[in-house]
Protein backbone atom coordinates (compact mmCIF):
# COMPACT_ATOMS: atom_id res chain seq x y z
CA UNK A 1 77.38 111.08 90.27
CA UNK A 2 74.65 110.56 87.71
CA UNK A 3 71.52 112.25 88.62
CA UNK A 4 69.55 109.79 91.28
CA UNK A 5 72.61 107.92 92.22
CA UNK A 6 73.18 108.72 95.88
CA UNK A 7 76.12 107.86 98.17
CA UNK A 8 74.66 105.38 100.96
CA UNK A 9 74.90 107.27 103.55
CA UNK A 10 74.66 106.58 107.71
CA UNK A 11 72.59 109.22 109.85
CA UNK A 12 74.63 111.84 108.08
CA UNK A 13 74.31 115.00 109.58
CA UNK A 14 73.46 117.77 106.95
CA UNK A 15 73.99 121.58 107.21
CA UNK A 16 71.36 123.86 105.30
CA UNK A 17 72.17 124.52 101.58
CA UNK A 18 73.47 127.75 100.19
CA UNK A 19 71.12 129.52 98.30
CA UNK A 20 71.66 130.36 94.32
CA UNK A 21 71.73 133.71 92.15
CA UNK A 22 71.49 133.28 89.01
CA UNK A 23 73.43 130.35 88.49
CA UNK A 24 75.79 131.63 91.40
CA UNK A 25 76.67 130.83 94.94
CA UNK A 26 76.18 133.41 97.35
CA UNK A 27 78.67 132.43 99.55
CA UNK A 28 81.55 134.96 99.18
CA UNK A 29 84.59 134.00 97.81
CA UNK A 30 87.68 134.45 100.33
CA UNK A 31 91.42 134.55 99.96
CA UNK A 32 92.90 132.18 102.45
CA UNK A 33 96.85 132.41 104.52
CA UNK A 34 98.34 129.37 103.51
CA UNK A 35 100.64 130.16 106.30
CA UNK A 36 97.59 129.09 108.90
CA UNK A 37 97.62 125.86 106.93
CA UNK A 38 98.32 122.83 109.95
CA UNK A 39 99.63 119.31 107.61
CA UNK A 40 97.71 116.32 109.00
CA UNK A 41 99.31 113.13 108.15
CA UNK A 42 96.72 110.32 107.87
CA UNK A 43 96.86 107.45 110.38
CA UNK A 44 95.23 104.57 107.85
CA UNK A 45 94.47 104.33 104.57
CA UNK A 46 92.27 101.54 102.41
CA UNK A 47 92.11 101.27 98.75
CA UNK A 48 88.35 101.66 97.92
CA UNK A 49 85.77 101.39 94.87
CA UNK A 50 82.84 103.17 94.28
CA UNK A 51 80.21 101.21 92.82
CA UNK A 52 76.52 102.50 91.90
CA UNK A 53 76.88 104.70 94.72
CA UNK A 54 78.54 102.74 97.23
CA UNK A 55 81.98 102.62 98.65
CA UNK A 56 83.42 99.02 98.31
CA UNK A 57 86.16 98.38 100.34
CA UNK A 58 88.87 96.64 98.62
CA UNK A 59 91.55 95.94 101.48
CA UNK A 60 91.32 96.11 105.30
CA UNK A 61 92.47 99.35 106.68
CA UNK A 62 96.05 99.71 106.81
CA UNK A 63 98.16 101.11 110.00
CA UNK A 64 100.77 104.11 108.45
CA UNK A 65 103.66 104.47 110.29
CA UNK A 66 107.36 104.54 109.54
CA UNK A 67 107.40 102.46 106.57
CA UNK A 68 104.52 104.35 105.15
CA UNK A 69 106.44 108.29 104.26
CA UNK A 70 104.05 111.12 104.40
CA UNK A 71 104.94 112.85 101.08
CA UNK A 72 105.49 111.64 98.10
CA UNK A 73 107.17 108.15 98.42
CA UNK A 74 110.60 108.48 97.18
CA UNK A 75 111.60 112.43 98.13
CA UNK A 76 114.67 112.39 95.76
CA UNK A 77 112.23 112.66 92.65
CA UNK A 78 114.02 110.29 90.64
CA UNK A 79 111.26 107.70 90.60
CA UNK A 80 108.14 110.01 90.41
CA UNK A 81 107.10 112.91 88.45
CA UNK A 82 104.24 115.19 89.66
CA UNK A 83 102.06 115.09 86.85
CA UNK A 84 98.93 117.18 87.62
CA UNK A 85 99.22 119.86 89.79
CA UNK A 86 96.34 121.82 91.08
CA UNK A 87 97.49 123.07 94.38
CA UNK A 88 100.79 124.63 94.17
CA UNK A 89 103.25 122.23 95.42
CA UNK A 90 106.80 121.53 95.93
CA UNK A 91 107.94 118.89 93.15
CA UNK A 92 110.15 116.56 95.27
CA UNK A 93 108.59 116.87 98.96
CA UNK A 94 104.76 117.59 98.50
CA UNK A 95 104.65 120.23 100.69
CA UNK A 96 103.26 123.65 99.73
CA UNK A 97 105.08 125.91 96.96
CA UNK A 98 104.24 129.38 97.70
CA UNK A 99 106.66 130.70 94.90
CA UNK A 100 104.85 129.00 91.88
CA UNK A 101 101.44 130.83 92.50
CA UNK A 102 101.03 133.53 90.13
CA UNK A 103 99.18 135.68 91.91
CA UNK A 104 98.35 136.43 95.46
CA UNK A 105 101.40 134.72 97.35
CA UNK A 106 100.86 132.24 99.61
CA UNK A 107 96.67 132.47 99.58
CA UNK A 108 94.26 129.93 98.70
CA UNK A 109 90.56 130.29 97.88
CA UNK A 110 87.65 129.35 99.73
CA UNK A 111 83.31 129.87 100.21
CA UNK A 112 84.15 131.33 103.98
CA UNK A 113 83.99 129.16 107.40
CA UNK A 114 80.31 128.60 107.25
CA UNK A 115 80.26 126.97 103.89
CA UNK A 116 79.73 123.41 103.40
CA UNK A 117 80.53 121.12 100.14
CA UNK A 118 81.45 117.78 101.05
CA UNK A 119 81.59 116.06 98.03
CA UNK A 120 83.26 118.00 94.73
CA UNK A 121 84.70 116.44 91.26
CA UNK A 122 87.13 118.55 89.13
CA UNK A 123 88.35 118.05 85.59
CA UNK A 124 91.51 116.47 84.67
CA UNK A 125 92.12 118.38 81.17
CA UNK A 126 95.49 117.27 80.41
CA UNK A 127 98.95 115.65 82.40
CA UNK A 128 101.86 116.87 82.51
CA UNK A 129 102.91 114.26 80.38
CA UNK A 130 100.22 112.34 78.00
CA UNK A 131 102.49 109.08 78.19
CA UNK A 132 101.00 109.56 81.93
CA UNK A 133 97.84 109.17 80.86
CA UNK A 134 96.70 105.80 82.39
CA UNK A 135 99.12 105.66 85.13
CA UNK A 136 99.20 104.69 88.68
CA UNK A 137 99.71 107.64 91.13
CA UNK A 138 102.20 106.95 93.97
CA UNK A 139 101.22 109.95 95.93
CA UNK A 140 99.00 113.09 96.06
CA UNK A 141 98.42 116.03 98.04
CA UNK A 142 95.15 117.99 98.76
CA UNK A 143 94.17 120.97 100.90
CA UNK A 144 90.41 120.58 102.72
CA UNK A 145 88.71 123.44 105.16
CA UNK A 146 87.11 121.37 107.87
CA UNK A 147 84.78 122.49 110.43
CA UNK A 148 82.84 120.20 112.34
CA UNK A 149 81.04 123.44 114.63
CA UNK A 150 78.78 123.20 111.86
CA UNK A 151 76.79 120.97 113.54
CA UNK A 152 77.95 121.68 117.04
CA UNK A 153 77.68 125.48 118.04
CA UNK A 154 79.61 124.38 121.25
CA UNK A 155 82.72 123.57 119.29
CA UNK A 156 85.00 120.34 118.94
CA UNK A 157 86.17 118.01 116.39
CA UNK A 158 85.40 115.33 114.32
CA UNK A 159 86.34 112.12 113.11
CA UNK A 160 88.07 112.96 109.35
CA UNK A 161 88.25 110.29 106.51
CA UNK A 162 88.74 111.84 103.01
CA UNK A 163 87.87 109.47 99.91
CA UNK A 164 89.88 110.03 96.52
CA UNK A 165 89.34 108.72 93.27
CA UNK A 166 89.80 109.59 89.40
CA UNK A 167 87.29 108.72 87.31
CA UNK A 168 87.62 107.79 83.42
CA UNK A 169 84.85 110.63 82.28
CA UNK A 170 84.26 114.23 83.38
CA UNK A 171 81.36 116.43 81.60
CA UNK A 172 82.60 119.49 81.04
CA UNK A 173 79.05 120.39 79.45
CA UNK A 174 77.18 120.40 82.61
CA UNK A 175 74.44 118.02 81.44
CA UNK A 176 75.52 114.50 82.98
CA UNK A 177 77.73 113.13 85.39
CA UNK A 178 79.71 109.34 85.10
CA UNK A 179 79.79 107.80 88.73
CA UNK A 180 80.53 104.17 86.38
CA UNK A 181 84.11 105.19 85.33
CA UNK A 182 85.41 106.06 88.91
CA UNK A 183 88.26 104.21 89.07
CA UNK A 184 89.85 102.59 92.45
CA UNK A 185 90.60 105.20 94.87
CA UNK A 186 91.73 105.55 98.56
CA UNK A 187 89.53 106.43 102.06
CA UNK A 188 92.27 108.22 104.17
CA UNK A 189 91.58 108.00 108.17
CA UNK A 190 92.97 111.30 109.93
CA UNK A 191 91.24 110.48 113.45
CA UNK A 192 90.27 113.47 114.58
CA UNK A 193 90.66 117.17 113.03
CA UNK A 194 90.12 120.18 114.83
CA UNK A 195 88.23 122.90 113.02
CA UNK A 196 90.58 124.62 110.45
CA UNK A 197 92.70 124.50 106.98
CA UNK A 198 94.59 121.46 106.46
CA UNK A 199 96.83 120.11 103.85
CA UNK A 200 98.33 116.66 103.88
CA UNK A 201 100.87 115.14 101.23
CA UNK A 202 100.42 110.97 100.83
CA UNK A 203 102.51 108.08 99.98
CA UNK A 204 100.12 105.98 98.68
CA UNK A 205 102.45 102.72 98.68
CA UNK A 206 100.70 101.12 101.34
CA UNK A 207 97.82 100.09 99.13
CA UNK A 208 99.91 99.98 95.76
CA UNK A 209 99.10 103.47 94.04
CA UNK A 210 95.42 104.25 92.68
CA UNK A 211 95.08 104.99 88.41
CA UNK A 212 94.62 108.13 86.94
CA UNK A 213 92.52 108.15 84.01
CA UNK A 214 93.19 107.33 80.59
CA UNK A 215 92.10 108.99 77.10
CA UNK A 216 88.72 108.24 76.33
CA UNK A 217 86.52 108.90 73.13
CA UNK A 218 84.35 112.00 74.31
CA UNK A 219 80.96 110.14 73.59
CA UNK A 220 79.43 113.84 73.84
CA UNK A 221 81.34 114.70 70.82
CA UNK A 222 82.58 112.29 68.43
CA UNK A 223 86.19 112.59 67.25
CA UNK A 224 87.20 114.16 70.44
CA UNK A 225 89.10 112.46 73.15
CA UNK A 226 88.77 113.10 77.07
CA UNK A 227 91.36 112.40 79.77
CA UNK A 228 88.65 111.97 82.98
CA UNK A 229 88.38 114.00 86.61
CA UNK A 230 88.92 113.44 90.12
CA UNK A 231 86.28 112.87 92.96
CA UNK A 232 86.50 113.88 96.76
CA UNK A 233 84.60 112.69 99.51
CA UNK A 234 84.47 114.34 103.16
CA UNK A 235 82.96 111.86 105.85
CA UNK A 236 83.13 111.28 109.28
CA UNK A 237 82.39 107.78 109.23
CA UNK A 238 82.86 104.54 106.79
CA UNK A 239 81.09 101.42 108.22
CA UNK A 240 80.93 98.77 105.41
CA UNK A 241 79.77 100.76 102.57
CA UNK A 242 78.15 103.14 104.19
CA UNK A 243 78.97 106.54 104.50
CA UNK A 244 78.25 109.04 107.05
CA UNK A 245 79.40 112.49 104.95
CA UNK A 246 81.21 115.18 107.15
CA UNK A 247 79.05 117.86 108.68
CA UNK A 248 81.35 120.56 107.63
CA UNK A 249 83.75 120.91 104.96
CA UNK A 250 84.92 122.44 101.92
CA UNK A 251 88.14 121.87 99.03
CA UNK A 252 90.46 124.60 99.26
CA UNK A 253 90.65 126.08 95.73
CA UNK A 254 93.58 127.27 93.10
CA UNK A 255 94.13 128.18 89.92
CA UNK A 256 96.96 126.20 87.88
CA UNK A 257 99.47 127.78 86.73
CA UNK A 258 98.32 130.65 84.20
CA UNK A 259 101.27 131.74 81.73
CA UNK A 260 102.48 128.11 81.85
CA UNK A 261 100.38 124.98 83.05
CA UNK A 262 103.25 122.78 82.93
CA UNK A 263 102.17 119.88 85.60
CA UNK A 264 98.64 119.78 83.69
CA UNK A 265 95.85 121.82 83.22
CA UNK A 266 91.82 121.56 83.71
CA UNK A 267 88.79 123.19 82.59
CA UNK A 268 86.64 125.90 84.94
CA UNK A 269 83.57 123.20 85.24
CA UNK A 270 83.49 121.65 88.93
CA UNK A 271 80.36 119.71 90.86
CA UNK A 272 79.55 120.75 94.15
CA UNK A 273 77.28 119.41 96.74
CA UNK A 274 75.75 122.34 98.20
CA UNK A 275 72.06 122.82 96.59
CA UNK A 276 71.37 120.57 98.60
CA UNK A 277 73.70 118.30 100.50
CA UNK A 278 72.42 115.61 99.79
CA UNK A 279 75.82 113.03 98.69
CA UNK A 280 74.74 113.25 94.88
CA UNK A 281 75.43 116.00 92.49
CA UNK A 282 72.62 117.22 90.50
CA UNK A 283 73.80 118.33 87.08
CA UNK A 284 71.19 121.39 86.74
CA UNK A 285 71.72 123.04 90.50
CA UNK A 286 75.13 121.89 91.34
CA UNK A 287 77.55 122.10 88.46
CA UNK A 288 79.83 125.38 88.41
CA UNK A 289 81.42 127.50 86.12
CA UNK A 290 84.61 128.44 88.26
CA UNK A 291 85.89 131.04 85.84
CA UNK A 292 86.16 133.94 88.10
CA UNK A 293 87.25 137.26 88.19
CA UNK A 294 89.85 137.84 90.60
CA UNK A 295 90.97 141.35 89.12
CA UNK A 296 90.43 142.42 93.26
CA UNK A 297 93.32 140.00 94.65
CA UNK A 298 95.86 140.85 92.00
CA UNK A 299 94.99 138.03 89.95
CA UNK A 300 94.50 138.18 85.86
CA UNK A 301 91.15 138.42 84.65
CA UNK A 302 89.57 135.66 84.37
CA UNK A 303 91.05 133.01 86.43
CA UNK A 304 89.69 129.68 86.81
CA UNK A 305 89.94 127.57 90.15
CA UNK A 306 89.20 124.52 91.31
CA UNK A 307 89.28 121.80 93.80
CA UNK A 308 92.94 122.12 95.29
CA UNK A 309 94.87 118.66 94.18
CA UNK A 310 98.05 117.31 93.38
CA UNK A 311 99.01 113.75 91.93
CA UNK A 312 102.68 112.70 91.68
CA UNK A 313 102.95 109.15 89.46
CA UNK A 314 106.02 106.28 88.74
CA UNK A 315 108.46 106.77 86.18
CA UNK A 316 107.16 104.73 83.08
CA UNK A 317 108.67 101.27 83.85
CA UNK A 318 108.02 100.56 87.25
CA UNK A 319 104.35 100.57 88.63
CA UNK A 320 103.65 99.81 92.49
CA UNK A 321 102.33 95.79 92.67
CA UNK A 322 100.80 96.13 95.98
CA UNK A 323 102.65 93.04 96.76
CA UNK A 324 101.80 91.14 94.09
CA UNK A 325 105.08 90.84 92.79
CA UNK A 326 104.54 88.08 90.01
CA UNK A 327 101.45 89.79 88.89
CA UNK A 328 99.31 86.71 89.28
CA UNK A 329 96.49 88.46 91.44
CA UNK A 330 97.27 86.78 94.34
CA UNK A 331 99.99 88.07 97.29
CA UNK A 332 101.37 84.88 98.59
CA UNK A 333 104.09 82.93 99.79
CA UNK A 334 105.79 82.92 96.23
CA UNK A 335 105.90 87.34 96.33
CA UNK A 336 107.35 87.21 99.91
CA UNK A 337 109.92 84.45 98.74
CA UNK A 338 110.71 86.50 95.46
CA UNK A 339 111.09 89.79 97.78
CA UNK A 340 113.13 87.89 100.09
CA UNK A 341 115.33 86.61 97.49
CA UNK A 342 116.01 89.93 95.76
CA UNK A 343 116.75 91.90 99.18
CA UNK A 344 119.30 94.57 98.87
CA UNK A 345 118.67 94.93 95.07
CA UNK A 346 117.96 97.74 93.18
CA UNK A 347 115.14 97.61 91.53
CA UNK A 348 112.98 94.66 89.36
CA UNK A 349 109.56 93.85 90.20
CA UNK A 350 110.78 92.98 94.02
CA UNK A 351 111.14 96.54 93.78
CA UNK A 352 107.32 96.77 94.89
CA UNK A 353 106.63 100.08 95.95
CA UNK A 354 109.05 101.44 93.01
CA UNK A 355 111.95 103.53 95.13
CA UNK A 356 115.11 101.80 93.64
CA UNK A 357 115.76 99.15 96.09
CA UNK A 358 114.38 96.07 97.52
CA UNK A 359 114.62 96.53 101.43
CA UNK A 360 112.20 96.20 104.32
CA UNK A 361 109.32 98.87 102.86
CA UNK A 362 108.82 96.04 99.77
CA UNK A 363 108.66 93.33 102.63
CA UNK A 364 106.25 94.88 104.86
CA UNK A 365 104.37 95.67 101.61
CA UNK A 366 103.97 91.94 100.95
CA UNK A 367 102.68 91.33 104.54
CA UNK A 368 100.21 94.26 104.71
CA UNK A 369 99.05 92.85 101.71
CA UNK A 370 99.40 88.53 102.52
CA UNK A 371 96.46 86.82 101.10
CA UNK A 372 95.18 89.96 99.20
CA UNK A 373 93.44 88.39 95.77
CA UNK A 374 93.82 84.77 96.81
């Protein structure tokens, strides 16, 4: 995200940029029914890694289906924690909390149907938990606007694929951005989306979990510490590492929870790329202050929002292997032997995708995943 690093992108079809006003959008800011929310449920998913502007795939894409839950990945909550919450969710299924917003029940934010920002980061301030800090997360949810009639006036749909990552550094000072630290992250495939909100809730098992951030020294401000951000990319297309960006789309946004930002908290400073789209975010045109007064939808003055985002993580003790269940890099005969071994246990590192039993979701894990690191 550094200025002059650019996504590689594929014919991508742009929509004209929003104009400024002194320093803000002049798209209008809209409340948003979460009751006309629709929940897509992604049909593949690939772990990924963004390197000097390119998308790297780091496994093949992998077919979701009954082994592969759509919410968080064990829906008892005993072996995950939601640990930063920026989209008012249920703790245990994923799915959308409309009690826990503080004001304005059941709305969302967004920039209105015609607005387009299809790649954002956020700030990850703090975790619900700093012994978190570091971890892998097991599942997330997020909350998009698509509209593809951006780009077609006759209507339609579009191919969706959403990328995800944290990344070790955020700048809350508007004056750089640190594409380097993203960490590994996940392309989800939702075929095709018809214009609209959307909200989907992930197990990310399948590809064994991507890291949050850890602590970092704030090398903007020595003797300071940082925690990192989170990145999301809208495309329509992923064809080696290049990425066609979507033609039309936009992060929902909320606020976390004011009085008492128990699942984690950020700052008001987001990236957008709207001025112009372009795949790259421009530190001096395209980094926000989101603290907002929202006095006119019942909300305290001043709010902040932000790129709407949840991430639910493993009880310390048991991380997702992705397979690899002697750790050795390499998924091979000797995991699927250990798994095989171990089946109908609870727990142990044949315990793979960390829900408290070895059973036929740890075995299928091992052959999504055969040959992976060999």
């Amino acid at each position: 995200m550094m200025r002059g690093t650019t996504l590689i992108l594929a014919g991508a079809a742009l929509c004209a940029s929003f104009a400024f006003a002194d320093g803000q959008k002049s798209a209008q800011l809209q409340a948003f029914d979460a009751s006309q929310l629709q929940m897509a449920t992604p049909k593949r998913m690939m772990k990924v890694r963004w390197e000097n502007g390119q998308v790297i795939p780091l496994t093949d894409w992998i077919e979701l289906g009954d082994f592969a839950p759509a919410g968080p990945c064990d829906t008892s909550g005993q072996t995950e924690t939601l640990v930063f919450d920026h989209a008012s969710v249920d703790v245990n299924t994923g799915n959308l909390d409309r009690s826990r917003q503080v004001c304005i029940p059941g709305r969302y934010f967004f920039f209105g149907p015609t607005y387009h920002n299809p790649f954002y980061a956020n700030d990850i301030e703090s975790l619900a938990d700093p012994s978190f800090n570091g971890a892998t997360a097991r599942s997330l949810t997020h909350l998009w606007f698509w509209n593809p009639n951006l780009s077609n006036p006759a209507g339609g749909s579009q191919r969706c694929i959403i990328l995800i990552f944290a990344t070790e550094e955020f700048d809350t000072e508007c004056q750089v951005t640190h594409p380097t630290t993203a960490l590994d992250g996940v392309a989800l495939d939702y075929g095709t989306l018809n214009a609209g909100g959307w909200y989907s809730p992930v197990c990310l098992d399948s590809i064994g979990g991507i890291p949050l951030p850890a602590t970092v020294a704030d090398d903007g401000d020595p003797g300071q510490s940082v925690l990192g951000g989170y990145i999301v990319i809208y495309a329509q297309d992923i064809q080696g590492n290049q990425v066609t960006l979507a033609s039309g789309a936009q992060p929902f946004l909320w606020h976390p929870e004011l009085t008492n930002p128990r699942y984690g908290n950020s700052t008001s400073i987001q990236f957008d790329d709207d001025n112009p789209t372009d795949g790259q975010h421009d530190p001096a045109t395209e980094c926000f202050d989101y603290t907002s007064d929202l006095s006119s939808f019942g909300c305290p003055n001043p709010s902040k929002l932000g790129g709407a985002i949840a991430f639910w993580a493993a009880t310390p003790g048991c991380q997702p292997s992705n397979g690899d269940v002697d750790g050795n890099g390499c998924v091979d005969d000797a995991d699927l032997l250990a798994v095989l071994f171990a089946f109908g246990g609870s727990g142990g590192p044949e315990d793979t995708n960390c829900d408290g039993v070895v059973d036929d979701a740890d075995l299928l894990n091992v052959l999504f995943n055969f040959g992976s690191g060999c």
